[in-house]
C-alpha atoms as a PDB file:
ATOM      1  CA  UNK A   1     -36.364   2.131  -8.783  1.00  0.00           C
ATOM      2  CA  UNK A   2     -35.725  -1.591  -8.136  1.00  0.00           C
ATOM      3  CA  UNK A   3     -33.436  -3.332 -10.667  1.00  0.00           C
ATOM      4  CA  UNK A   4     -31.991  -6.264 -11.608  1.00  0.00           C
ATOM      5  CA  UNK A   5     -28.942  -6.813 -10.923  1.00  0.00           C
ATOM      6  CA  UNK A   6     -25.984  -9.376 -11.048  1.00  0.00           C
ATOM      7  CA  UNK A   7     -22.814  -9.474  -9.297  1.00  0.00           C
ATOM      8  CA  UNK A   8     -19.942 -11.763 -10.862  1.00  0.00           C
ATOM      9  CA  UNK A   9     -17.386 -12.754  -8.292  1.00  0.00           C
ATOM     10  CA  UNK A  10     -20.145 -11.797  -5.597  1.00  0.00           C
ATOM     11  CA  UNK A  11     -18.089 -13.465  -2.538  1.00  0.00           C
ATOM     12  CA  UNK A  12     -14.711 -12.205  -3.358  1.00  0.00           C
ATOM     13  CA  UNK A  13     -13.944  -8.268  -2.310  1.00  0.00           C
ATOM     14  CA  UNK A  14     -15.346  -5.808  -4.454  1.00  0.00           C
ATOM     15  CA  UNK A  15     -18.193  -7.795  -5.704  1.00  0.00           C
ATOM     16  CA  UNK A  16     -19.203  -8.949  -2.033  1.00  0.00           C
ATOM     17  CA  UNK A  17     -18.661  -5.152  -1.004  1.00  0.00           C
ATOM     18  CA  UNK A  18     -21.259  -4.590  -3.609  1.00  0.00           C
ATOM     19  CA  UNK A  19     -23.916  -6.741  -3.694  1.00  0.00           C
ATOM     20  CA  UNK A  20     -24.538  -6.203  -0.052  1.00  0.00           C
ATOM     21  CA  UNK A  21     -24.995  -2.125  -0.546  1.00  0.00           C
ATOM     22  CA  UNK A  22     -27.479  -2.872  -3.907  1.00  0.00           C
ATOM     23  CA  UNK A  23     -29.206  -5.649  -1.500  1.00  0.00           C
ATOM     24  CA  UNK A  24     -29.076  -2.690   1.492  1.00  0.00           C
ATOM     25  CA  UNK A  25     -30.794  -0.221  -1.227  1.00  0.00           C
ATOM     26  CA  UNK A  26     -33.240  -2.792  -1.903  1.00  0.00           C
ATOM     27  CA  UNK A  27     -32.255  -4.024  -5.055  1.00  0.00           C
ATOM     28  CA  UNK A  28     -32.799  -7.480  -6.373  1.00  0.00           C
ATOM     29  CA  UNK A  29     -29.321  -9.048  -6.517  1.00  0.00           C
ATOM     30  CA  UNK A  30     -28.699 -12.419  -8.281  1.00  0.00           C
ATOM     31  CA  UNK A  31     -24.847 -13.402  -7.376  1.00  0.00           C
ATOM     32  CA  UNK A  32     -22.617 -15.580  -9.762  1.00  0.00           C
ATOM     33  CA  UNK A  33     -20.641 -18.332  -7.564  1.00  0.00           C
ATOM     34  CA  UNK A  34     -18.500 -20.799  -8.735  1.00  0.00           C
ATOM     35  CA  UNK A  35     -18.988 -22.905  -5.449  1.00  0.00           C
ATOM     36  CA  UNK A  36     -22.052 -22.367  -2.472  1.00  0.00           C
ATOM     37  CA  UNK A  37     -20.368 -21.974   1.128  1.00  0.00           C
ATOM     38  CA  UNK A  38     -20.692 -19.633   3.561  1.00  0.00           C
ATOM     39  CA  UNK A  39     -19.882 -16.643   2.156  1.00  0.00           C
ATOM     40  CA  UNK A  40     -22.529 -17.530  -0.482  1.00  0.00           C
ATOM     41  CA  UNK A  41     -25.161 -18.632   2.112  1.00  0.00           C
ATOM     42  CA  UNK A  42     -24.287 -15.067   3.922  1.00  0.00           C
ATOM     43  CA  UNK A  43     -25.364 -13.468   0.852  1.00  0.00           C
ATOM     44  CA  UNK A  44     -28.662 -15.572   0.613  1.00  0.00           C
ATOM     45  CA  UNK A  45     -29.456 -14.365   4.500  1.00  0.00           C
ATOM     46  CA  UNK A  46     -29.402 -10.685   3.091  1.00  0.00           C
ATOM     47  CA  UNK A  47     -31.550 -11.617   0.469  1.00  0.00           C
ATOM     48  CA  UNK A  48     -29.636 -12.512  -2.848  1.00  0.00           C
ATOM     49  CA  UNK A  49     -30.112 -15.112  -4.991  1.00  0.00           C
ATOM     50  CA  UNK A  50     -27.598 -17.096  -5.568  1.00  0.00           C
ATOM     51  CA  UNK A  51     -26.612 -19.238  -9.053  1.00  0.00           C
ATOM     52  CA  UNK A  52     -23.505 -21.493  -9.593  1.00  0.00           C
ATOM     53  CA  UNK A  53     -21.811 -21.281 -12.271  1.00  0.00           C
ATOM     54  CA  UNK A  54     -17.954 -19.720 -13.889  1.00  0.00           C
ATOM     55  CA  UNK A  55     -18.026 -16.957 -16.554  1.00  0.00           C
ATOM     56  CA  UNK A  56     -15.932 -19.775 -19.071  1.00  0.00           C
ATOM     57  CA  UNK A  57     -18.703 -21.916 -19.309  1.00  0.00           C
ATOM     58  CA  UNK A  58     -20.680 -19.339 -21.927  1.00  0.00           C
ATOM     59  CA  UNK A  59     -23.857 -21.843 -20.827  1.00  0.00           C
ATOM     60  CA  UNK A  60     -24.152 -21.335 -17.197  1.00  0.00           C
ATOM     61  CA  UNK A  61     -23.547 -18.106 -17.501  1.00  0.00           C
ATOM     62  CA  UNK A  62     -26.013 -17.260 -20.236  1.00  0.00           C
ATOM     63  CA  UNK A  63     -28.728 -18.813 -17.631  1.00  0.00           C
ATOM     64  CA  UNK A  64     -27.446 -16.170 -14.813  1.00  0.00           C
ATOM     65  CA  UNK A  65     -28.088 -13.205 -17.079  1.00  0.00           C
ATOM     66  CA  UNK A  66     -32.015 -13.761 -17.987  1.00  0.00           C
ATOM     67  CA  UNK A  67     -33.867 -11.094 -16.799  1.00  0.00           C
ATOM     68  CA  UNK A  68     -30.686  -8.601 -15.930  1.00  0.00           C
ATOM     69  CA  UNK A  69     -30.584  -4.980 -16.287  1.00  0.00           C
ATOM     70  CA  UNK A  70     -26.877  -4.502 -15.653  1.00  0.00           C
ATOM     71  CA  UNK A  71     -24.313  -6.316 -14.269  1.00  0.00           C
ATOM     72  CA  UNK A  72     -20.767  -6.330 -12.756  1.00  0.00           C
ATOM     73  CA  UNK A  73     -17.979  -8.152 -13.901  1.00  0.00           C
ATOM     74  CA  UNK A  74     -14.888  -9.250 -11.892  1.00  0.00           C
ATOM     75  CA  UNK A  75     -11.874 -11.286 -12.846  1.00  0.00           C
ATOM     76  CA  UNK A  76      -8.874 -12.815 -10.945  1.00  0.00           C
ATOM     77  CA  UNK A  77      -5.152 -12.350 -11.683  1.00  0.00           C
ATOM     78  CA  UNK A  78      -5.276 -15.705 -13.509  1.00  0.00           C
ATOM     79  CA  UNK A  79      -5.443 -16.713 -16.658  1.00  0.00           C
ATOM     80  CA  UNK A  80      -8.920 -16.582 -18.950  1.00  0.00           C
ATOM     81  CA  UNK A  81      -9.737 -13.270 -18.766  1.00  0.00           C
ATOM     82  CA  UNK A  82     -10.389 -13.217 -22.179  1.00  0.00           C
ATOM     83  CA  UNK A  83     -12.552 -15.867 -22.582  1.00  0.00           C
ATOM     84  CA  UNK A  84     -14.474 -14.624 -19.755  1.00  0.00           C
ATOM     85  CA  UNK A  85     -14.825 -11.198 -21.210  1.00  0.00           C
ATOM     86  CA  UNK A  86     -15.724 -12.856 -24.391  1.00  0.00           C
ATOM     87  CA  UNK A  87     -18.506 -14.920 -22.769  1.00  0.00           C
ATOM     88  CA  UNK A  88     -19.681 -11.931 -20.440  1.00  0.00           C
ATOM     89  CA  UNK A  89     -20.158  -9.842 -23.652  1.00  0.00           C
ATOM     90  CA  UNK A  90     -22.407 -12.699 -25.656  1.00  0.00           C
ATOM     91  CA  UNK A  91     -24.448 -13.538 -22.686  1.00  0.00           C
ATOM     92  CA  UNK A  92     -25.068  -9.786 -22.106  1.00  0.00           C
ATOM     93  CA  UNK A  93     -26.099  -9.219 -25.691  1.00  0.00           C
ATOM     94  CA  UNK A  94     -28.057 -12.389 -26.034  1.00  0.00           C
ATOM     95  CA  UNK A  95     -30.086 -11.052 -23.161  1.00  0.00           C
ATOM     96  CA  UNK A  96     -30.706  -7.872 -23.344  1.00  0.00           C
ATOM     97  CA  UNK A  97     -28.215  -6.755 -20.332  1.00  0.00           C
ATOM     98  CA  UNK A  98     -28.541  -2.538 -20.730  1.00  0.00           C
ATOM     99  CA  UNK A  99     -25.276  -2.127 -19.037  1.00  0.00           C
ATOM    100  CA  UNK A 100     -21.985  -3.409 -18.184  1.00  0.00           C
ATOM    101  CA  UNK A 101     -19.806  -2.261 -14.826  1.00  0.00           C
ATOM    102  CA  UNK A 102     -15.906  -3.935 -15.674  1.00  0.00           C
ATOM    103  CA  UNK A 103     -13.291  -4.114 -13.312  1.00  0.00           C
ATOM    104  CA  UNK A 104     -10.232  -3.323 -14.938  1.00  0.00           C
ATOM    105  CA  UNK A 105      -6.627  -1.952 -13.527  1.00  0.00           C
ATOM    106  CA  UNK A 106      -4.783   1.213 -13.438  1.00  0.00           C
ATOM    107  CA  UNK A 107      -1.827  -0.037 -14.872  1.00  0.00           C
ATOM    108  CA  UNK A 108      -4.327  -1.802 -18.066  1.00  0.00           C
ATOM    109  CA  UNK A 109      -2.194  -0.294 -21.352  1.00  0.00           C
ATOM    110  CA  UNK A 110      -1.795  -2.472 -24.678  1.00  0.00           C
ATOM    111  CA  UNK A 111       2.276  -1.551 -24.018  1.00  0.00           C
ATOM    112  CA  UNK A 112       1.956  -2.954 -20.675  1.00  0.00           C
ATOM    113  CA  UNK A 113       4.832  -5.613 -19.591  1.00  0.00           C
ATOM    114  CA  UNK A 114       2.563  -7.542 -17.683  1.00  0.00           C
ATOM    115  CA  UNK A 115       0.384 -10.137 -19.482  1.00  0.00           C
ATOM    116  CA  UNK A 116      -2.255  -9.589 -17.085  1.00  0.00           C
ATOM    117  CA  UNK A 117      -2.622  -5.417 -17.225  1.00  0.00           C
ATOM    118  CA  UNK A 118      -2.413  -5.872 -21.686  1.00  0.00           C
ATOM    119  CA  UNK A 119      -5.090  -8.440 -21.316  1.00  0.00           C
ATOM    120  CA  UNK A 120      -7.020  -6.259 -19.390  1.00  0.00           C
ATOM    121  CA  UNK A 121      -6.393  -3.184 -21.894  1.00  0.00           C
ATOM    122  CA  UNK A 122      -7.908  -5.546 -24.892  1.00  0.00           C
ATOM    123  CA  UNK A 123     -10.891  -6.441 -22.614  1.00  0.00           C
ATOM    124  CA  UNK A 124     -11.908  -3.172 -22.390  1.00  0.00           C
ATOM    125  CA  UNK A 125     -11.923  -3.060 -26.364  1.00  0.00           C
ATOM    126  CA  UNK A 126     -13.809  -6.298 -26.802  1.00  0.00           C
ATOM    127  CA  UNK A 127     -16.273  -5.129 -24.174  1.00  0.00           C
ATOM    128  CA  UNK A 128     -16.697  -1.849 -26.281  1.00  0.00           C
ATOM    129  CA  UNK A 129     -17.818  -3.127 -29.211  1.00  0.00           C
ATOM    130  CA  UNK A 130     -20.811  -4.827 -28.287  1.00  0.00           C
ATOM    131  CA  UNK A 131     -23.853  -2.655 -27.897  1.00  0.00           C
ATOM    132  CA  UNK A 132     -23.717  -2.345 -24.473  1.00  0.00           C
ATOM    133  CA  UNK A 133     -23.231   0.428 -22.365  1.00  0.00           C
ATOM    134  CA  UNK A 134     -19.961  -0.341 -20.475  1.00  0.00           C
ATOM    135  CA  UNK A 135     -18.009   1.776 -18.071  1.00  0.00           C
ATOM    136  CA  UNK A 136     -14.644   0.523 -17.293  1.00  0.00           C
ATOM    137  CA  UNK A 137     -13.043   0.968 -13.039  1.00  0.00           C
ATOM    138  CA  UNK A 138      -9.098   1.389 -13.316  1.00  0.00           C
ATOM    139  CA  UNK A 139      -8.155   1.213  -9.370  1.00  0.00           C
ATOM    140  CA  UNK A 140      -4.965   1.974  -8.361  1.00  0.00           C
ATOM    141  CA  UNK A 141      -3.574  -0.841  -5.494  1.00  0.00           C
ATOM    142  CA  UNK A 142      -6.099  -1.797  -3.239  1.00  0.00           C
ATOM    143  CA  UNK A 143      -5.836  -1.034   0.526  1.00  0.00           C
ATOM    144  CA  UNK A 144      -6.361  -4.332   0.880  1.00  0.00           C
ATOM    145  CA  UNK A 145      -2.842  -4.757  -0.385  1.00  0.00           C
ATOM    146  CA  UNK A 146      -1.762  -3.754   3.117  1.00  0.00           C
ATOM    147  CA  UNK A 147      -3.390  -6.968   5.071  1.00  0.00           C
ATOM    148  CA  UNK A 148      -1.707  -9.531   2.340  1.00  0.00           C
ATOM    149  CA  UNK A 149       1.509  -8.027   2.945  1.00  0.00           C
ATOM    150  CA  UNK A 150       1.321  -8.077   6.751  1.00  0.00           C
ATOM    151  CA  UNK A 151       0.208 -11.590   6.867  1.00  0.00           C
ATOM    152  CA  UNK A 152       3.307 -12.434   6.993  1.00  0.00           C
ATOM    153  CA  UNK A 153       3.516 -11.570  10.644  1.00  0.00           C
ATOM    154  CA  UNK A 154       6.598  -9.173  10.841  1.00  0.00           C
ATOM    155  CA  UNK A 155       6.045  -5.522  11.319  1.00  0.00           C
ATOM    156  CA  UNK A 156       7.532  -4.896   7.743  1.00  0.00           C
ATOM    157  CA  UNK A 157       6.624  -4.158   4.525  1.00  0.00           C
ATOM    158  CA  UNK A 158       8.921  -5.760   2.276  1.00  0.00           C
ATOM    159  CA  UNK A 159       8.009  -4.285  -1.208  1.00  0.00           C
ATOM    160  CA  UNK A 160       9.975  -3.682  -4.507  1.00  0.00           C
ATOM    161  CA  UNK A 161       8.057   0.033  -4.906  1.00  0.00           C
ATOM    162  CA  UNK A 162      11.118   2.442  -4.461  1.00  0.00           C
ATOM    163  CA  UNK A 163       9.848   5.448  -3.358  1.00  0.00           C
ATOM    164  CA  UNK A 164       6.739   5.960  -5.844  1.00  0.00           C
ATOM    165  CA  UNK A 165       3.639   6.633  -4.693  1.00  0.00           C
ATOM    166  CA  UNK A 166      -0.453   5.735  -4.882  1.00  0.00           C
ATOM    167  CA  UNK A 167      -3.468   6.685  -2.735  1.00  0.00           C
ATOM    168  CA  UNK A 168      -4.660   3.317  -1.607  1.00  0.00           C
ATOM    169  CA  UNK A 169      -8.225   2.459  -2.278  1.00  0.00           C
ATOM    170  CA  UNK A 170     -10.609   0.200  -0.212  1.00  0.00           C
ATOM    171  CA  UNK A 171     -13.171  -2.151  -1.492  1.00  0.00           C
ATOM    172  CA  UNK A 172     -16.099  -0.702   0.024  1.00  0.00           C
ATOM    173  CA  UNK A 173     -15.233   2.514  -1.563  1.00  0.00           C
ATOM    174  CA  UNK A 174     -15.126   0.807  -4.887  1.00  0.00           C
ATOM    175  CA  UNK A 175     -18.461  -0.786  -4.244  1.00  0.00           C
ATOM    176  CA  UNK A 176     -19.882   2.792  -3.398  1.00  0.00           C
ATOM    177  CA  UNK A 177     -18.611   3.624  -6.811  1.00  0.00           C
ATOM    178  CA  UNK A 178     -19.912   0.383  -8.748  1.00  0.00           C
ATOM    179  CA  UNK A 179     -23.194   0.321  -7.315  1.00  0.00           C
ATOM    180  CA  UNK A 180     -24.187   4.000  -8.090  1.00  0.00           C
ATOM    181  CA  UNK A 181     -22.943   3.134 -11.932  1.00  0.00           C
ATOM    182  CA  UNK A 182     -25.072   0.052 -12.099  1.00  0.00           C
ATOM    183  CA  UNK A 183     -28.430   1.637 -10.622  1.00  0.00           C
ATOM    184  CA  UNK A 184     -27.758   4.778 -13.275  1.00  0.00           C
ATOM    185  CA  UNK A 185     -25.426   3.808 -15.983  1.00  0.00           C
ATOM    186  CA  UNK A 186     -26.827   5.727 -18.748  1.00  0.00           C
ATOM    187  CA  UNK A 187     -24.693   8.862 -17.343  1.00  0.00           C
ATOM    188  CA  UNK A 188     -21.438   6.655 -16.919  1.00  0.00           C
ATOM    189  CA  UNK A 189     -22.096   5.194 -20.645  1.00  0.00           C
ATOM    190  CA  UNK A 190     -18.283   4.666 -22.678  1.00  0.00           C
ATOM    191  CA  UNK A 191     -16.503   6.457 -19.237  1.00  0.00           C
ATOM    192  CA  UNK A 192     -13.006   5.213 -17.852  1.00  0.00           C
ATOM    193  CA  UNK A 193     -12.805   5.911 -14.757  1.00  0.00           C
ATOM    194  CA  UNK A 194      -9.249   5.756 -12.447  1.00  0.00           C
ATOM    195  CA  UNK A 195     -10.361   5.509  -8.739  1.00  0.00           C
ATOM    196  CA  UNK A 196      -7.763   6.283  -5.949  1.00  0.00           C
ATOM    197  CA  UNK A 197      -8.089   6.569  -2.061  1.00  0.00           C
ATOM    198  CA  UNK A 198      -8.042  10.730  -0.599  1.00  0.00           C
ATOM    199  CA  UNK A 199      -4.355  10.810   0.000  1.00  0.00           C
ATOM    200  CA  UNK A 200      -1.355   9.685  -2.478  1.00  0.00           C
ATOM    201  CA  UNK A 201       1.628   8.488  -0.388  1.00  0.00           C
ATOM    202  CA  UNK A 202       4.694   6.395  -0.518  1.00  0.00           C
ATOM    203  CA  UNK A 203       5.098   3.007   1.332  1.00  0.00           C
ATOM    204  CA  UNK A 204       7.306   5.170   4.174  1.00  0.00           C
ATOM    205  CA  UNK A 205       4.505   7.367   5.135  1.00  0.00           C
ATOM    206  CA  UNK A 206       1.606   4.626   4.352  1.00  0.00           C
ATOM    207  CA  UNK A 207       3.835   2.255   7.390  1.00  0.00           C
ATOM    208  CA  UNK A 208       3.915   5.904   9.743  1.00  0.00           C
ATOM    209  CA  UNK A 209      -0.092   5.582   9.607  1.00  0.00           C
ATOM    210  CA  UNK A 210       0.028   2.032   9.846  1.00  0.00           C
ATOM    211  CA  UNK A 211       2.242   2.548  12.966  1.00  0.00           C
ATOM    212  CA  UNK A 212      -0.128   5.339  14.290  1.00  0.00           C
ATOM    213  CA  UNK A 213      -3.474   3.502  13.820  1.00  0.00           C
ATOM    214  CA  UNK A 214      -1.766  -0.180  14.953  1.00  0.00           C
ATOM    215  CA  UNK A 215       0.177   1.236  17.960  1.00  0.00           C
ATOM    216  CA  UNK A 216       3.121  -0.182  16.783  1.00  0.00           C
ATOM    217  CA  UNK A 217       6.035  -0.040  15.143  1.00  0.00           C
ATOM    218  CA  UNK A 218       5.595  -0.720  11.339  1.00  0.00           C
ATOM    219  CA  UNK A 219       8.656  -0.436   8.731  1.00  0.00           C
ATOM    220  CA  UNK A 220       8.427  -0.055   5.017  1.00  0.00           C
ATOM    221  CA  UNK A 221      11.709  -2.088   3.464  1.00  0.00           C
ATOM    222  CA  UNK A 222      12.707  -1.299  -0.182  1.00  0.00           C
ATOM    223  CA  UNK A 223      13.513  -4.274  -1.691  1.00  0.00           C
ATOM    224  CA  UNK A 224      14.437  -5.647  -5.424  1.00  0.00           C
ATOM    225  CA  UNK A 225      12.567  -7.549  -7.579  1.00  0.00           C
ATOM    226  CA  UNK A 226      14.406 -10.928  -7.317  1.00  0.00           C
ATOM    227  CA  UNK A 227      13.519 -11.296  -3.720  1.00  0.00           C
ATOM    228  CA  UNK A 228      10.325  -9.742  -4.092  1.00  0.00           C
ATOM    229  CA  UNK A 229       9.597 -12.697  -6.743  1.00  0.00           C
ATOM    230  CA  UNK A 230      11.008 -15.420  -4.136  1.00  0.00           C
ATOM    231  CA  UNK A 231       8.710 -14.290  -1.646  1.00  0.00           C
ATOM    232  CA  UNK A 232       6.061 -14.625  -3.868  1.00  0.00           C
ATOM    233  CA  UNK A 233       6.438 -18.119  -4.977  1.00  0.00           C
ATOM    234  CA  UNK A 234       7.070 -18.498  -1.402  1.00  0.00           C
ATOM    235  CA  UNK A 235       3.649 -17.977  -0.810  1.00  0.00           C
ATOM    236  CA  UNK A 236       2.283 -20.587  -4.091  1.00  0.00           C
ATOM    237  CA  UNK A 237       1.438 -17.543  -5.898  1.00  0.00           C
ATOM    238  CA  UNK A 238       0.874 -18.713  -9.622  1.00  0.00           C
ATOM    239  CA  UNK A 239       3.546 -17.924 -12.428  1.00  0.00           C
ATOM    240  CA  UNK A 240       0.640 -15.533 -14.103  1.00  0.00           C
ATOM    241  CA  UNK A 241       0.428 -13.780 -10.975  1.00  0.00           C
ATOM    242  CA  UNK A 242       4.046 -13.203 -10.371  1.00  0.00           C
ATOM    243  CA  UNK A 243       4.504 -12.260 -14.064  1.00  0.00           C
ATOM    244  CA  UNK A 244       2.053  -9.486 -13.540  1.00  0.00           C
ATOM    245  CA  UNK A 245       2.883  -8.117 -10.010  1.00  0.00           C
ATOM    246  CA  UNK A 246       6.591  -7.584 -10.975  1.00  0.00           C
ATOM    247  CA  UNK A 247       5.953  -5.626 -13.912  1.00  0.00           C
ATOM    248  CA  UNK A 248       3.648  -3.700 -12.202  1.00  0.00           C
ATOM    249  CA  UNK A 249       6.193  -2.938  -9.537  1.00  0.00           C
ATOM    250  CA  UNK A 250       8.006  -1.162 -12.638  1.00  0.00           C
ATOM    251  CA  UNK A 251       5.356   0.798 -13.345  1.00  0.00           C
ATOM    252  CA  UNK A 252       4.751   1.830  -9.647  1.00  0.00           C
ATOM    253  CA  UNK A 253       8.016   2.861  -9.577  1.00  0.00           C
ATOM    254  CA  UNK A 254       7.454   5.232 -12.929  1.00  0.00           C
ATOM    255  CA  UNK A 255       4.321   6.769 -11.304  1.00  0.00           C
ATOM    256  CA  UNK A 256       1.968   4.487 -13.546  1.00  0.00           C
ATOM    257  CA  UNK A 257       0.298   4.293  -9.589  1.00  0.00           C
ATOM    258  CA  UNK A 258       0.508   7.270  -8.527  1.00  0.00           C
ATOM    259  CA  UNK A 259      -2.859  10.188  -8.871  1.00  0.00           C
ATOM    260  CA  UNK A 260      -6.115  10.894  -7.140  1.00  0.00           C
ATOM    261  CA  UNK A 261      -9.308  12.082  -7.918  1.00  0.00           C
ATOM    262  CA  UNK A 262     -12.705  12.983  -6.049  1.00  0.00           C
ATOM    263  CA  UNK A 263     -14.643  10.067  -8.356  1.00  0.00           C
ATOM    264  CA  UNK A 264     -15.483   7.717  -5.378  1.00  0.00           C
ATOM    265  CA  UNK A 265     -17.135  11.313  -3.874  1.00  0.00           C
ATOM    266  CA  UNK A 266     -18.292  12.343  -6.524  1.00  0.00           C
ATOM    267  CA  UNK A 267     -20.365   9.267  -8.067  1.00  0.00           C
ATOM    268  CA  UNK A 268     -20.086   7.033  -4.683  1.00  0.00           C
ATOM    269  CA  UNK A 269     -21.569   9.675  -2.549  1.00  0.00           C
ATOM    270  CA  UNK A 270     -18.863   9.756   0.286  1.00  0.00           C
ATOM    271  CA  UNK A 271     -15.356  10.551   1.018  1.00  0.00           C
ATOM    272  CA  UNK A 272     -13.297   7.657   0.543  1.00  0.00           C
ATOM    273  CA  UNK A 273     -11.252   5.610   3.491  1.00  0.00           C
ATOM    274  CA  UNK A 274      -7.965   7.309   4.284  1.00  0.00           C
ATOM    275  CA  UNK A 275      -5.158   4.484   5.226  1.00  0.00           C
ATOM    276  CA  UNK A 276      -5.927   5.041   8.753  1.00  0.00           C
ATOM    277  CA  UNK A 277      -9.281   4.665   8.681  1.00  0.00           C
ATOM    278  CA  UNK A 278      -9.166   1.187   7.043  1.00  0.00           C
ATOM    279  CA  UNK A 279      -6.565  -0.202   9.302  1.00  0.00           C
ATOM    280  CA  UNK A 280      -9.068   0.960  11.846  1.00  0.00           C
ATOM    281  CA  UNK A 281     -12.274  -0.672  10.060  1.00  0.00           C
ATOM    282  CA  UNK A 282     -10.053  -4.314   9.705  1.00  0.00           C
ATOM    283  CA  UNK A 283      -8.194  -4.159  13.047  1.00  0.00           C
ATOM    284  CA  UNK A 284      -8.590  -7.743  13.378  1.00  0.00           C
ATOM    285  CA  UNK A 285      -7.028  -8.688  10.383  1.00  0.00           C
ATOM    286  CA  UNK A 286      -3.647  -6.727  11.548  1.00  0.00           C
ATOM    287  CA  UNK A 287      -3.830  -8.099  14.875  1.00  0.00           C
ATOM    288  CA  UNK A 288      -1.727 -11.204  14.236  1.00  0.00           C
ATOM    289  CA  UNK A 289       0.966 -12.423  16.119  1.00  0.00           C
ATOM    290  CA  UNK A 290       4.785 -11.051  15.085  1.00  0.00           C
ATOM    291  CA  UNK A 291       8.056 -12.688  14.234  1.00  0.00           C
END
């Protein structure tokens, strides 16, 4: 049955990932942008509609939700979250939204150190007391986290994580997941669910598959969190940011990361992508030129 849906943060990973396998299964897709460009006009060729707006101004985005059966919420590492959630939950209720799908993070805990993961924790709790159905996505790291780290161009992986351990997750897998909650939420109703990639691993063995599907040497080096803070800022990542992805190393490194489970299979429909096999499905973003 054709719905409608929307997709907040429709050109950034998970939601673009998603509203082009609801536009694929012939859904009609309205996408939340804060700016039209060509990601954006990409969407439009594949048949979405697009609307321009930002989830804290309550206005805009009360327009976007007319007419929406459920929706999919998505919000940076910055500061707002909780206005946004806030807003998201009004508009919803104001009209008529049946369901909620919120992106929220493994590590999300009210006795979280990192403003960011708390935030998300009391998020959830606003979200659940609106009459809406909501389900609420806890991913471990993103594979993803594998490209931003080898941007840097050097054949390592220099990352305060120890020797703990996660199953990285890609995007698309994600989607899979968020898009069969959104076209049949009633099941998924008042559910947390943690999603993990197939294989939990620590950053030594996740650089010996890097190595094996790049052809090339790649090194995972343990490093503290002083340094891993420096090359942070190094890179203009904001103070909220930096706040959040140090505390999180903590809790990486007490196993707050670490678990799997067959959900992406299981409500997605397919196995997820091994590390391997998304190296292999983004080759070109690891084929950069080294230090």
């Amino acid at each position: 049955m054709e719905r409608n849906l929307l997709v907040i943060g429709a050109t950034g990973k998970t939601g673009g990932h998603t509203a082009e396998l609801l536009l694929q299964r012939g859904h009609h897709v309205r996408a939340l942008v804060r700016r039209v460009d060509e990601r954006s006009e990409r969407l439009v060729g594949l048949g979405a509609q697009i609307v321009e707006g930002d989830v804290l101004d309550l206005n805009s985005l009360a327009e976007a939700t007319k007419g929406i059966d459920a929706l999919y919420f998505t919000y940076p590492i910055l500061p707002g979250l909780m206005d946004a959630t806030a807003n998201v939950a009004l508009a919803a209720e104001e009209n008529g939204v049946q369901a909620i799908v919120d992106m929220s993070q493994i590590s999300a805990r009210r006795e979280s150190a990192s403003n960011a993961a708390r935030q998300h924790w009391v998020a959830e709790r606003v979200l659940d007391r609106f009459p809406v159905a909501v389900t609420h996505i806890r991913p471990t790291f993103f594979a993803q986290w594998l490209i931003d780290t080898w941007s840097d161009g050097t054949g390592e992986l220099r990352l305060p994580f120890a020797d703990g351990r996660h199953a990285p997750i890609a995007e698309s897998d994600q989607a899979r997941v968020i898009a069969a909650i959104l076209e049949d939420p009633a099941p998924h109703a008042g559910q947390i669910y943690p999603l993990y990639g197939p294989v939990e691993l620590n950053h030594y063995e996740i650089a010996e598959k890097m190595s094996r599907a790049l052809d090339r040497e790649v090194t995972y080096v343990p490093i503290e969190l002083d340094e891993f803070a420096a090359i942070l800022r190094g890179r203009g990542a904001p103070d909220h940011l930096v706040q959040h992805l140090l505390a999180v190393a903590v809790d990486y490194r007490n196993g707050v990361f670490a678990g799997t489970t067959n959900l992406v299979k299981t409500i997605g429909g397919s196995e997820p992508l091994d590390v391997e096999g998304f190296v292999a499905q983004n080759r070109a973003a690891f084929d950069l030129p080294t230090a």
